[in-house]
Protein backbone atom coordinates (compact mmCIF):
# COMPACT_ATOMS: atom_id res chain seq x y z
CA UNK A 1 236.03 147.90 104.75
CA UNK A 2 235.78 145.57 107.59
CA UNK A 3 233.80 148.07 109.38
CA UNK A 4 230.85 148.46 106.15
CA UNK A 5 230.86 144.92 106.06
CA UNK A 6 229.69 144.52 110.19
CA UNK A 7 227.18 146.66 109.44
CA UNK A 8 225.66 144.87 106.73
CA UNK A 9 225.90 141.88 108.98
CA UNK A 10 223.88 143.64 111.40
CA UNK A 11 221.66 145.07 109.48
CA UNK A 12 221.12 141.42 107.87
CA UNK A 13 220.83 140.49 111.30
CA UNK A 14 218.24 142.74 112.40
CA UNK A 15 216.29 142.56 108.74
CA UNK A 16 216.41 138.45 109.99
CA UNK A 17 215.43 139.09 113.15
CA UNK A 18 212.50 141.58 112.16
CA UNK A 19 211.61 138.95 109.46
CA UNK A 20 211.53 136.17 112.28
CA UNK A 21 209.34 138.76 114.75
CA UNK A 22 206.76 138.99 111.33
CA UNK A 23 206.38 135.72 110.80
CA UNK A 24 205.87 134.68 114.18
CA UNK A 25 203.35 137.48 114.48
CA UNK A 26 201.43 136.08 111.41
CA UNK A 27 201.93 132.43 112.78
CA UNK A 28 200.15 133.83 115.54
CA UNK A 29 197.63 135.84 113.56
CA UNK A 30 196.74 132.91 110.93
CA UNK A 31 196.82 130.16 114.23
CA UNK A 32 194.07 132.72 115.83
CA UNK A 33 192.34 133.05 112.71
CA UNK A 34 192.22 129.31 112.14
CA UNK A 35 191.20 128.63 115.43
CA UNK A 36 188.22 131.27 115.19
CA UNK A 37 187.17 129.70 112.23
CA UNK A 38 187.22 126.25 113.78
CA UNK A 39 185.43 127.45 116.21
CA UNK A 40 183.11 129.13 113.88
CA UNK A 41 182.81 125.81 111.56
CA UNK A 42 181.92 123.40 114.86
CA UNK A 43 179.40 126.21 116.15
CA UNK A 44 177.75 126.29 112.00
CA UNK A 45 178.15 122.40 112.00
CA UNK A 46 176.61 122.07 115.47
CA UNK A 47 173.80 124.22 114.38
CA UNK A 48 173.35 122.36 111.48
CA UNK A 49 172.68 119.30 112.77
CA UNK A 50 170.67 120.63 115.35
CA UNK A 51 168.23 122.14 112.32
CA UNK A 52 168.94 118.45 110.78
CA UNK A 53 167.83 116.90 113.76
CA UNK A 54 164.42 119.39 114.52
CA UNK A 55 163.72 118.35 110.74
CA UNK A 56 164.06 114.33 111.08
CA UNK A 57 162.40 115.02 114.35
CA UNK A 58 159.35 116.93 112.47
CA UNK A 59 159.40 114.42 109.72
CA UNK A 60 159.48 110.88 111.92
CA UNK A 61 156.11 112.88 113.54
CA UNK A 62 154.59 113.66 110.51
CA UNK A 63 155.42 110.21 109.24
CA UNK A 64 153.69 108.76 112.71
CA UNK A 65 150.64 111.04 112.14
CA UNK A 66 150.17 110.24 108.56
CA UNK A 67 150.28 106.57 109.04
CA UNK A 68 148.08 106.61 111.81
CA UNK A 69 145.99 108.22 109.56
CA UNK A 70 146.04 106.08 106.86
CA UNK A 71 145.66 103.07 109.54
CA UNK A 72 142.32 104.65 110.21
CA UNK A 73 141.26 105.41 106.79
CA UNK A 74 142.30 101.68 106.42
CA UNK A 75 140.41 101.02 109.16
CA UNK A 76 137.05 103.00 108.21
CA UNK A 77 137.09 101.71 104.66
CA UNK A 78 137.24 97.88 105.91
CA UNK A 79 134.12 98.32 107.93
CA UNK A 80 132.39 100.62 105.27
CA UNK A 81 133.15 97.51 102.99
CA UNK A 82 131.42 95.43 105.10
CA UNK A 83 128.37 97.32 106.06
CA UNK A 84 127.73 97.82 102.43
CA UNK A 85 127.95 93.96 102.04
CA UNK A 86 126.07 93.41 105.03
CA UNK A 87 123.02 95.60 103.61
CA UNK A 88 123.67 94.48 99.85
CA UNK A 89 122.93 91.00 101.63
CA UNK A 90 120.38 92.01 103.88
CA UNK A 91 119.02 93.97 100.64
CA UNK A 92 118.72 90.84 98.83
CA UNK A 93 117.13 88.72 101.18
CA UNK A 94 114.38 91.76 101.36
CA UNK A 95 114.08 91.37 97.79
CA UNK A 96 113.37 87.58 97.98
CA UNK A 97 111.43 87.64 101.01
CA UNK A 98 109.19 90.38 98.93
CA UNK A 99 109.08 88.20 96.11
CA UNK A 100 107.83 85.49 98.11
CA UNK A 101 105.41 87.31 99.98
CA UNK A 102 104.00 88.68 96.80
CA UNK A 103 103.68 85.19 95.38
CA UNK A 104 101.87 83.92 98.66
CA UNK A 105 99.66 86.76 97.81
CA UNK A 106 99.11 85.98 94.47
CA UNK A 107 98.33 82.37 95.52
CA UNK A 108 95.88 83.76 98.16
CA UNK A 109 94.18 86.26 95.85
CA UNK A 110 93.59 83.15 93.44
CA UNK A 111 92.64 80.88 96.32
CA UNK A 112 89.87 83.49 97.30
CA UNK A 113 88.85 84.13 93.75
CA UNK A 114 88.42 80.38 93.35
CA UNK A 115 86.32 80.07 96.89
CA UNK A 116 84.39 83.51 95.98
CA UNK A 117 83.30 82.23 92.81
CA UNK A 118 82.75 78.28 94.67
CA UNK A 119 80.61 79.87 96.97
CA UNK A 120 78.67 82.29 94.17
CA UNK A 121 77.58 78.96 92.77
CA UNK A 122 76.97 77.31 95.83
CA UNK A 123 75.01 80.48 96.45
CA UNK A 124 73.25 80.41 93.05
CA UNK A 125 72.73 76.19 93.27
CA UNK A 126 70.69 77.20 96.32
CA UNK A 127 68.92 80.22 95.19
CA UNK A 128 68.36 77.81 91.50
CA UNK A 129 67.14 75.34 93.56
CA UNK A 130 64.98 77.26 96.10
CA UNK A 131 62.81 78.61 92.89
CA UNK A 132 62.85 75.20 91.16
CA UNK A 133 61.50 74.07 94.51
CA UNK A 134 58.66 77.28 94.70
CA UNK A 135 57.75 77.01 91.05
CA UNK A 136 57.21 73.49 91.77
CA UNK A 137 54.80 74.32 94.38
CA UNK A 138 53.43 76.89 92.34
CA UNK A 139 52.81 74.63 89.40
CA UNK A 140 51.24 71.94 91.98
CA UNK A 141 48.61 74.36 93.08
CA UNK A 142 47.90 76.21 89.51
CA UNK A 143 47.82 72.10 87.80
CA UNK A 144 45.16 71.49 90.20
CA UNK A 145 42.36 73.98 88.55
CA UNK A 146 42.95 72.60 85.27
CA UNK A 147 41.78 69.08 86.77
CA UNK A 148 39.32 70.78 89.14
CA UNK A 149 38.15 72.59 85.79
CA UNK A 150 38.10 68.85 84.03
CA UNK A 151 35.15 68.24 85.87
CA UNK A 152 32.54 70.62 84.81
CA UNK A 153 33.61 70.50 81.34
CA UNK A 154 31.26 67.26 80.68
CA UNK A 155 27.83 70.04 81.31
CA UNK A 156 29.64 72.20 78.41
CA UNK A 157 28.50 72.03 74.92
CA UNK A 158 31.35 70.29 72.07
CA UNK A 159 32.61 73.75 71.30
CA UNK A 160 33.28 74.20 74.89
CA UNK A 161 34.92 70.73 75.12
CA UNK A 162 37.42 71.75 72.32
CA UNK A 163 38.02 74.82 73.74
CA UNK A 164 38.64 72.52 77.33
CA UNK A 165 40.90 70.21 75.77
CA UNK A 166 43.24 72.81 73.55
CA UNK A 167 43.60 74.31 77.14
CA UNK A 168 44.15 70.99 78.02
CA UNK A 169 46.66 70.31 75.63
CA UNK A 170 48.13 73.30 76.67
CA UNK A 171 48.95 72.81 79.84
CA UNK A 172 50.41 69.90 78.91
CA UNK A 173 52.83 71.04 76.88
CA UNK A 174 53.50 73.57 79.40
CA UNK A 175 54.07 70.64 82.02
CA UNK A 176 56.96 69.30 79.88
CA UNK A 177 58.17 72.44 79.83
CA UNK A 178 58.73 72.45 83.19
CA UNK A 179 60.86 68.83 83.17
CA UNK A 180 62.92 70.45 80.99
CA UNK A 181 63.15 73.13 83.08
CA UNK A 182 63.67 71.21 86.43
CA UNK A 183 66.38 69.21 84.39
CA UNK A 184 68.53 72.17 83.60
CA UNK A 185 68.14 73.48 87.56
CA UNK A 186 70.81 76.18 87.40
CA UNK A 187 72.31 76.11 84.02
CA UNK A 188 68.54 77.29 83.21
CA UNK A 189 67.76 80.43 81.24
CA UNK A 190 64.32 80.64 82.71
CA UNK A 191 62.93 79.55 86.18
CA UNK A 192 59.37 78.48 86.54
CA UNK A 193 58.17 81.15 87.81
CA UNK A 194 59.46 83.15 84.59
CA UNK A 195 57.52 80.78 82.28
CA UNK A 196 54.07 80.93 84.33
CA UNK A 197 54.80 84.80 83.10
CA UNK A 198 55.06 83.68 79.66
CA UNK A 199 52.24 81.74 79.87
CA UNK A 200 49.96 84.59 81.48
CA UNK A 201 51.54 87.29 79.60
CA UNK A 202 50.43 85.17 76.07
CA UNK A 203 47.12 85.22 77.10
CA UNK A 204 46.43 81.98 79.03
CA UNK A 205 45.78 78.76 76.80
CA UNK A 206 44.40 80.80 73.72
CA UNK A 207 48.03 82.10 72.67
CA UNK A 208 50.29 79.06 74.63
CA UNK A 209 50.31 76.98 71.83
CA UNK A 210 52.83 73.67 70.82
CA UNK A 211 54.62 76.18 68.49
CA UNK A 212 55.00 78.47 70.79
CA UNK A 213 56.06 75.39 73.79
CA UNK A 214 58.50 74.29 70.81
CA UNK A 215 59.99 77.72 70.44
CA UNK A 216 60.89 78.14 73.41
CA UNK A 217 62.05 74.62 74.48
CA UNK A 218 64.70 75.24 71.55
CA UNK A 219 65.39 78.67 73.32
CA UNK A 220 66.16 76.42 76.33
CA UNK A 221 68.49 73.84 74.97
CA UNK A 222 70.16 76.44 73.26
């Protein structure tokens, strides 16, 4: 009896002592294990923020880049601003100075139509005047046969002194014609000249009658 029962105490023993052996093996086993995966965390961790810090890196640069970017677009559109102000303004005072020269132009054109049409009656008062002046002449020479004419009427018969002093009469009316004429100077329809026509184209004294002066003396004032 005593003999079973110091074998069960050494086979307790050696159960306790194998027991102690495993768990000091698996103590050793699970202290291994957590130190590999310590080990394995810190190298994952490390690696991590390694990746973590590449990617702030890449960011902080792409932030840098875009802003620099935007600086310049800033940058361009601020003087794109102002050169389209500048030529809206210089746009505007092309505008106005065009304006203004047109209106100095205008002003001219009228000036010159004004001095061109001064200067066609300055032109006309002179060329009015020049005939005036030869149909006076005219008129002084062809009045003088009349008077020469006067003369020799006195040998003619009484029928021939009728006939001398309608043509007479004539003439006369004919020579207030011409005051009338020389009154009007320009504004006249018909120079001097034209009415010595009228006269010669009627057939001298025979058809130049006071009806006829009357006629056209009222064509005149007309």
């Amino acid at each position: 009896m005593h003999d079973e029962v110091n074998q069960l105490l050494e086979v307790i023993c050696e159960l306790k002592l194998q027991q102690y052996k495993h768990e000091r093996e698996c103590n050793k086993n699970v202290g291994q294990t957590c130190s590999l995966a310590e080990e394995s965390f810190k190298i994952k961790l490390e690696q991590e923020r390694n990746q973590w810090t590449e990617a702030e890196s890449r960011w902080i640069s792409l932030s840098e880049k875009l802003r620099a970017e935007v600086e310049a677009n800033s940058c361009e559109l601020d003087a794109e601003r102002n050169c389209s102000k500048e030529l809206k303004d210089a746009l505007q005072i092309a505008i106005k100075d065009r304006a203004r020269i047109l209106e100095q132009y205008a002003d001219l054109e009228e000036k010159h139509v004004k001095l061109l049409e001064r200067h066609r009656t300055i032109h006309d008062g002179i060329d009015d005047k020049n005939a005036t002046s030869e149909a006076g002449d005219q008129f002084q020479i062809k009045t003088r046969q009349p008077i020469k004419l006067s003369s020799s009427l006195t040998k003619l018969t009484n029928l021939e002194l009728t006939e001398e002093k309608k043509m007479l009469m004539n003439t006369s009316n004919f020579y207030k014609l011409c005051q009338v004429e020389n009154s009007k100077e320009s504004s006249s329809t018909l120079s001097t000249t034209d009415l010595w026509a009228v006269y010669f184209w009627m057939g001298g004294s025979e058809n130049f009658t006071g009806g006829r002066i009357d006629g056209i003396l009222s064509y005149m004032s007309a």
